[in-house]
C-alpha atoms as a PDB file:
ATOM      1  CA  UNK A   1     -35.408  54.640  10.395  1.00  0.00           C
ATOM      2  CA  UNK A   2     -35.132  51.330  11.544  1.00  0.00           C
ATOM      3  CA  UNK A   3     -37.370  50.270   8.454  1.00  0.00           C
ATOM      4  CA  UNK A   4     -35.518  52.296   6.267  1.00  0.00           C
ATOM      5  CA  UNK A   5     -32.339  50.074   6.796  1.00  0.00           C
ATOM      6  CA  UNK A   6     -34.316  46.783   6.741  1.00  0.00           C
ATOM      7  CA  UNK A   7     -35.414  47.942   3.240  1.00  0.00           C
ATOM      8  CA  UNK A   8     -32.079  48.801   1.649  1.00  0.00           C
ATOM      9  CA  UNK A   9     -30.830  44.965   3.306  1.00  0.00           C
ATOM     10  CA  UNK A  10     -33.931  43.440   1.327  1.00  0.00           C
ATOM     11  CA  UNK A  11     -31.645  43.936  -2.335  1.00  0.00           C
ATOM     12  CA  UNK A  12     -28.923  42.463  -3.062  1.00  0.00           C
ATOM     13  CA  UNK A  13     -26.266  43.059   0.325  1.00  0.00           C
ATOM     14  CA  UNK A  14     -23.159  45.509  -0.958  1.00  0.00           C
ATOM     15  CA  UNK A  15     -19.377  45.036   0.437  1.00  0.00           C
ATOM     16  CA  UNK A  16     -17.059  42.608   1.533  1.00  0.00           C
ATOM     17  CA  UNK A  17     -19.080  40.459   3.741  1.00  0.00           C
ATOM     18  CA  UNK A  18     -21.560  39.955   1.000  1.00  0.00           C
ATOM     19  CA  UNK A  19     -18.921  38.945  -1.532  1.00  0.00           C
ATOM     20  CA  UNK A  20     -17.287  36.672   0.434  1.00  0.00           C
ATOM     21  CA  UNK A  21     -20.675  34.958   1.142  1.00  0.00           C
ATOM     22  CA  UNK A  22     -21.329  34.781  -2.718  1.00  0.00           C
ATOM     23  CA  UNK A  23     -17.713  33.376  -3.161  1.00  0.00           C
ATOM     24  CA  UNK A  24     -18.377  31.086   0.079  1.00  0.00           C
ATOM     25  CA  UNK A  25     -22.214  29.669  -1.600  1.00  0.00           C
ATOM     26  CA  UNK A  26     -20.423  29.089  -4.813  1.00  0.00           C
ATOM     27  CA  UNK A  27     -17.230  27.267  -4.139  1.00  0.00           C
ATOM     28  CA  UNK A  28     -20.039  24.525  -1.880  1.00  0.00           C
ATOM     29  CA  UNK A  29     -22.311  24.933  -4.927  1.00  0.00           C
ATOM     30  CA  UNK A  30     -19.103  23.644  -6.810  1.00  0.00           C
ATOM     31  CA  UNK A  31     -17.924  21.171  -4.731  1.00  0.00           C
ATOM     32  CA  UNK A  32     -21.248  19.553  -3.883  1.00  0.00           C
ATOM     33  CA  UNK A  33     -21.859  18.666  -7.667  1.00  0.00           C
ATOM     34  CA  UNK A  34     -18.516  17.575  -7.641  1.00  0.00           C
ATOM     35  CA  UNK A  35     -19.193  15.560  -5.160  1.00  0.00           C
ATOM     36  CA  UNK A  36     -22.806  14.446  -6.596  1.00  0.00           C
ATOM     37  CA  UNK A  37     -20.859  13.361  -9.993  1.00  0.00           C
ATOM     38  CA  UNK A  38     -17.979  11.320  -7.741  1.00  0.00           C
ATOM     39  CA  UNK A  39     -20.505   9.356  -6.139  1.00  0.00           C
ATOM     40  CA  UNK A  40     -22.659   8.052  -9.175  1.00  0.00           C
ATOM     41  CA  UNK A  41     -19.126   7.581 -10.697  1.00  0.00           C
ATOM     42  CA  UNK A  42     -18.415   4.992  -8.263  1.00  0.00           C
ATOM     43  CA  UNK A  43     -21.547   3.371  -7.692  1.00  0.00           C
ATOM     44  CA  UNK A  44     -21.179   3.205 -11.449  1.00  0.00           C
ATOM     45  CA  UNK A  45     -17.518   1.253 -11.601  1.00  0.00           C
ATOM     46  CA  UNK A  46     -18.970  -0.723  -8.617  1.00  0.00           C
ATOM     47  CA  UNK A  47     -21.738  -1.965 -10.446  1.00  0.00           C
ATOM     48  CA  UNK A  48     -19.387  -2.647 -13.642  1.00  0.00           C
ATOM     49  CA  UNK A  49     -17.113  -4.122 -11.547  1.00  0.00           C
ATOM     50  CA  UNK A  50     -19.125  -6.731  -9.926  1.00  0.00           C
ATOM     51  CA  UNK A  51     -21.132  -7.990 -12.897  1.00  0.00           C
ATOM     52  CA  UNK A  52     -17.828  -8.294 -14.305  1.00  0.00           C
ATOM     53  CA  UNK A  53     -16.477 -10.446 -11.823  1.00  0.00           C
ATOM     54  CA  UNK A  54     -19.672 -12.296 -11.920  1.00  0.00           C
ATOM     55  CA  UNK A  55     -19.576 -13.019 -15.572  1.00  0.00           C
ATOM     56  CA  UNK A  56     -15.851 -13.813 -15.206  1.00  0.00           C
ATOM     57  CA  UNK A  57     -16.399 -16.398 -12.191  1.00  0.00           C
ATOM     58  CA  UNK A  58     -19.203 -18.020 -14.677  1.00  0.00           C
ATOM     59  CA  UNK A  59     -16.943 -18.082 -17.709  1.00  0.00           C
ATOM     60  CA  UNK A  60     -14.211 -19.255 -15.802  1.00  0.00           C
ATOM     61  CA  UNK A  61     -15.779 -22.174 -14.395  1.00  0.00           C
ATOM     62  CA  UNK A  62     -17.158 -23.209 -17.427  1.00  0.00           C
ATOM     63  CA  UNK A  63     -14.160 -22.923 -19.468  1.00  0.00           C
ATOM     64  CA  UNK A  64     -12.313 -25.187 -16.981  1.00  0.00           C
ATOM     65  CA  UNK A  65     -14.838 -27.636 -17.455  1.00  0.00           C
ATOM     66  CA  UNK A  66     -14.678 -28.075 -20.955  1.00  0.00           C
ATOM     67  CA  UNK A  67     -10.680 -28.171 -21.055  1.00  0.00           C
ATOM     68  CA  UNK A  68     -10.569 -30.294 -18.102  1.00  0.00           C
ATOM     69  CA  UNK A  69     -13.063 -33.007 -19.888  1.00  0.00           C
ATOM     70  CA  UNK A  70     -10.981 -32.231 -23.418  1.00  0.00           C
ATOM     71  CA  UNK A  71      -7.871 -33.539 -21.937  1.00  0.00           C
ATOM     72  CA  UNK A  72      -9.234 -36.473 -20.571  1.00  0.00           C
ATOM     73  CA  UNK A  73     -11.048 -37.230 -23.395  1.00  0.00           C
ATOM     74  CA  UNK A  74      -7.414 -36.886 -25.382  1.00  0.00           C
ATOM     75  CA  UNK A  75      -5.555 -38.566 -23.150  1.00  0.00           C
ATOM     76  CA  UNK A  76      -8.261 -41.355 -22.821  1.00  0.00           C
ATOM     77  CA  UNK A  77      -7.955 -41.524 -26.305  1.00  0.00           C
ATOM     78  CA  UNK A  78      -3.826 -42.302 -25.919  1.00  0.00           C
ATOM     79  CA  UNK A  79      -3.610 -43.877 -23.139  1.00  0.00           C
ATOM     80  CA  UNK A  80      -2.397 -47.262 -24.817  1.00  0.00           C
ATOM     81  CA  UNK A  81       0.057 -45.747 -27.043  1.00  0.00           C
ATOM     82  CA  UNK A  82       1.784 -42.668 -25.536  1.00  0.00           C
ATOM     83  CA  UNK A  83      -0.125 -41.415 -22.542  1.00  0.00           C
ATOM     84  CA  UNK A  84       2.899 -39.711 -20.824  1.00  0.00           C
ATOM     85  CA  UNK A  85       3.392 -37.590 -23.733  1.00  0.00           C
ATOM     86  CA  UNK A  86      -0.077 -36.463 -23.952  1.00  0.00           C
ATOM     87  CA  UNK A  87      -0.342 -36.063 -20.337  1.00  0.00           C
ATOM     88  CA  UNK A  88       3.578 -33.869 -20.855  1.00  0.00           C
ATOM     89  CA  UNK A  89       1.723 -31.906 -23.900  1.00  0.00           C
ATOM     90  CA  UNK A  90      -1.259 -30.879 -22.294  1.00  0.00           C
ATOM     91  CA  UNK A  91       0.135 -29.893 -19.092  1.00  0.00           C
ATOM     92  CA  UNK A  92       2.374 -27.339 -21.290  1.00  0.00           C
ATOM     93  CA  UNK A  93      -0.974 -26.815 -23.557  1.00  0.00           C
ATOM     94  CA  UNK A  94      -2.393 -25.039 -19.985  1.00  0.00           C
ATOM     95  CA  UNK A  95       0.361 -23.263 -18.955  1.00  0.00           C
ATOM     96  CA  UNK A  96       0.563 -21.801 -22.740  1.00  0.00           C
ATOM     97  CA  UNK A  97      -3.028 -20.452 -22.296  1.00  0.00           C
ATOM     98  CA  UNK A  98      -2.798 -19.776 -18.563  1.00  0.00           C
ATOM     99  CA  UNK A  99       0.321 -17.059 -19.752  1.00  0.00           C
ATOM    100  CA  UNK A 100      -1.765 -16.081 -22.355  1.00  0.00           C
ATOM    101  CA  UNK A 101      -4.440 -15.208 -20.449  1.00  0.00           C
ATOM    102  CA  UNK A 102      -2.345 -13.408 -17.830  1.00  0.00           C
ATOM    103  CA  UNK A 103      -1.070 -11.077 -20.641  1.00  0.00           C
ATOM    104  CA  UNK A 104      -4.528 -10.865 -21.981  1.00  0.00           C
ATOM    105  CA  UNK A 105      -5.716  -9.469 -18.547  1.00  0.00           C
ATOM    106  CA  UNK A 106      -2.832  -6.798 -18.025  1.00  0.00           C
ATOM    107  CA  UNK A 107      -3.061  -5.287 -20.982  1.00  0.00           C
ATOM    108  CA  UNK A 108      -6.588  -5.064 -19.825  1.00  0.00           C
ATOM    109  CA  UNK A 109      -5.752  -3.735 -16.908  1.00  0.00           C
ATOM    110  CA  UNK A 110      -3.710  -0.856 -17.944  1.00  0.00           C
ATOM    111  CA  UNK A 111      -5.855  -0.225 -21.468  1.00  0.00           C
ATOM    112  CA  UNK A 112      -8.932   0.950 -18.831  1.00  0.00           C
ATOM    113  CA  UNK A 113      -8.752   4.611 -18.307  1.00  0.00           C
ATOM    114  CA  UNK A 114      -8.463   5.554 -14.508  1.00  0.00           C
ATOM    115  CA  UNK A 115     -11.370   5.564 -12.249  1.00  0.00           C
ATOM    116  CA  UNK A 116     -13.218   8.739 -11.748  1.00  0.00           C
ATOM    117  CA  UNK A 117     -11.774  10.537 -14.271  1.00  0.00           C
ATOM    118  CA  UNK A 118     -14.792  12.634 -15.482  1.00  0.00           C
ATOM    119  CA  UNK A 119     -14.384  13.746 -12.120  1.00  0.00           C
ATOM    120  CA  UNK A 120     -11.200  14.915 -12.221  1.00  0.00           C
ATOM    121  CA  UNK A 121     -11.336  16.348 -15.302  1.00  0.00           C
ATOM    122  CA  UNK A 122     -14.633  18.774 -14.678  1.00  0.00           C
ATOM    123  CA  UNK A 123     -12.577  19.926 -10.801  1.00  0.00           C
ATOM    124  CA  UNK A 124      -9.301  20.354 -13.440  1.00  0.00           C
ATOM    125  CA  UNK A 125     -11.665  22.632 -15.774  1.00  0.00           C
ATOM    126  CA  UNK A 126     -12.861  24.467 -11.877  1.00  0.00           C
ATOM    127  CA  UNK A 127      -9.480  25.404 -11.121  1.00  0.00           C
ATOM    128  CA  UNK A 128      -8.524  26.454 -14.250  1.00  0.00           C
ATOM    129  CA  UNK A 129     -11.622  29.421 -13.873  1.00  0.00           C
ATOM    130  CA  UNK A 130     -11.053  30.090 -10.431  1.00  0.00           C
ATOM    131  CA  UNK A 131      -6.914  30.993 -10.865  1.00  0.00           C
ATOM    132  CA  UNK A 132      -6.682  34.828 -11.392  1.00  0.00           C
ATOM    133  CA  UNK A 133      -4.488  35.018 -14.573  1.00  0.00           C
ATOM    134  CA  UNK A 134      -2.230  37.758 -15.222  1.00  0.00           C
END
């Protein structure tokens, strides 16, 4: 008898228990490619983000060296004549492109779409199947 019961367990287990361990395997199954996609997401934007800041620390100092050797080179080339007002015009000349820059960067900032959002959209999609509708 004992391997008549063992036999009917061997299919596919009937009732409650066995739902709710279908229900149980499926929501981990769920969250742990969730969780798989979150995780190359960020090591993604982590990589992006410090190459980025690489390439911007480069550019940066190189810029700064060719507009810090421009103005002396133009206010070398003044300083006889009017060397206060070149020194007056390129000191406004950098804080022109320093507030360009700054507006350059915010709209940057808020054009990049929000981190992780492939993410959030596919666990948007989950709920959306697992609410009963009406």
């Amino acid at each position: 008898m004992a391997e008549q019961q063992s036999s009917n367990r061997t299919g596919p287990e009937l009732g409650l228990f066995g739902s709710a361990k279908a229900l149980l395997a499926t929501l981990i199954d769920i969250v742990h490619s969730r969780l798989e996609l979150l995780s190359t997401e960020l090591q993604e934007e982590i990589g992006r983000v410090a190459l980025l800041l690489l390439w911007g620390a480069v550019a940066l100092f190189f810029v700064f060296l060719a507009i810090a050797f421009f103005a002396l080179l133009v206010l070398i080339a003044f300083w006889d004549d009017h060397r206060l007002l070149v020194a007056a015009l390129l000191a406004a000349s950098f804080l022109v492109l320093a507030l360009v820059a700054g507006f350059a960067a915010r709209n940057q900032i808020t054009a990049k779409p929000r981190p992780f959002d492939a993410s959030l959209d596919e666990l948007a999609k989950d709920r959306e199947q697992l609410t009963p509708r009406p």
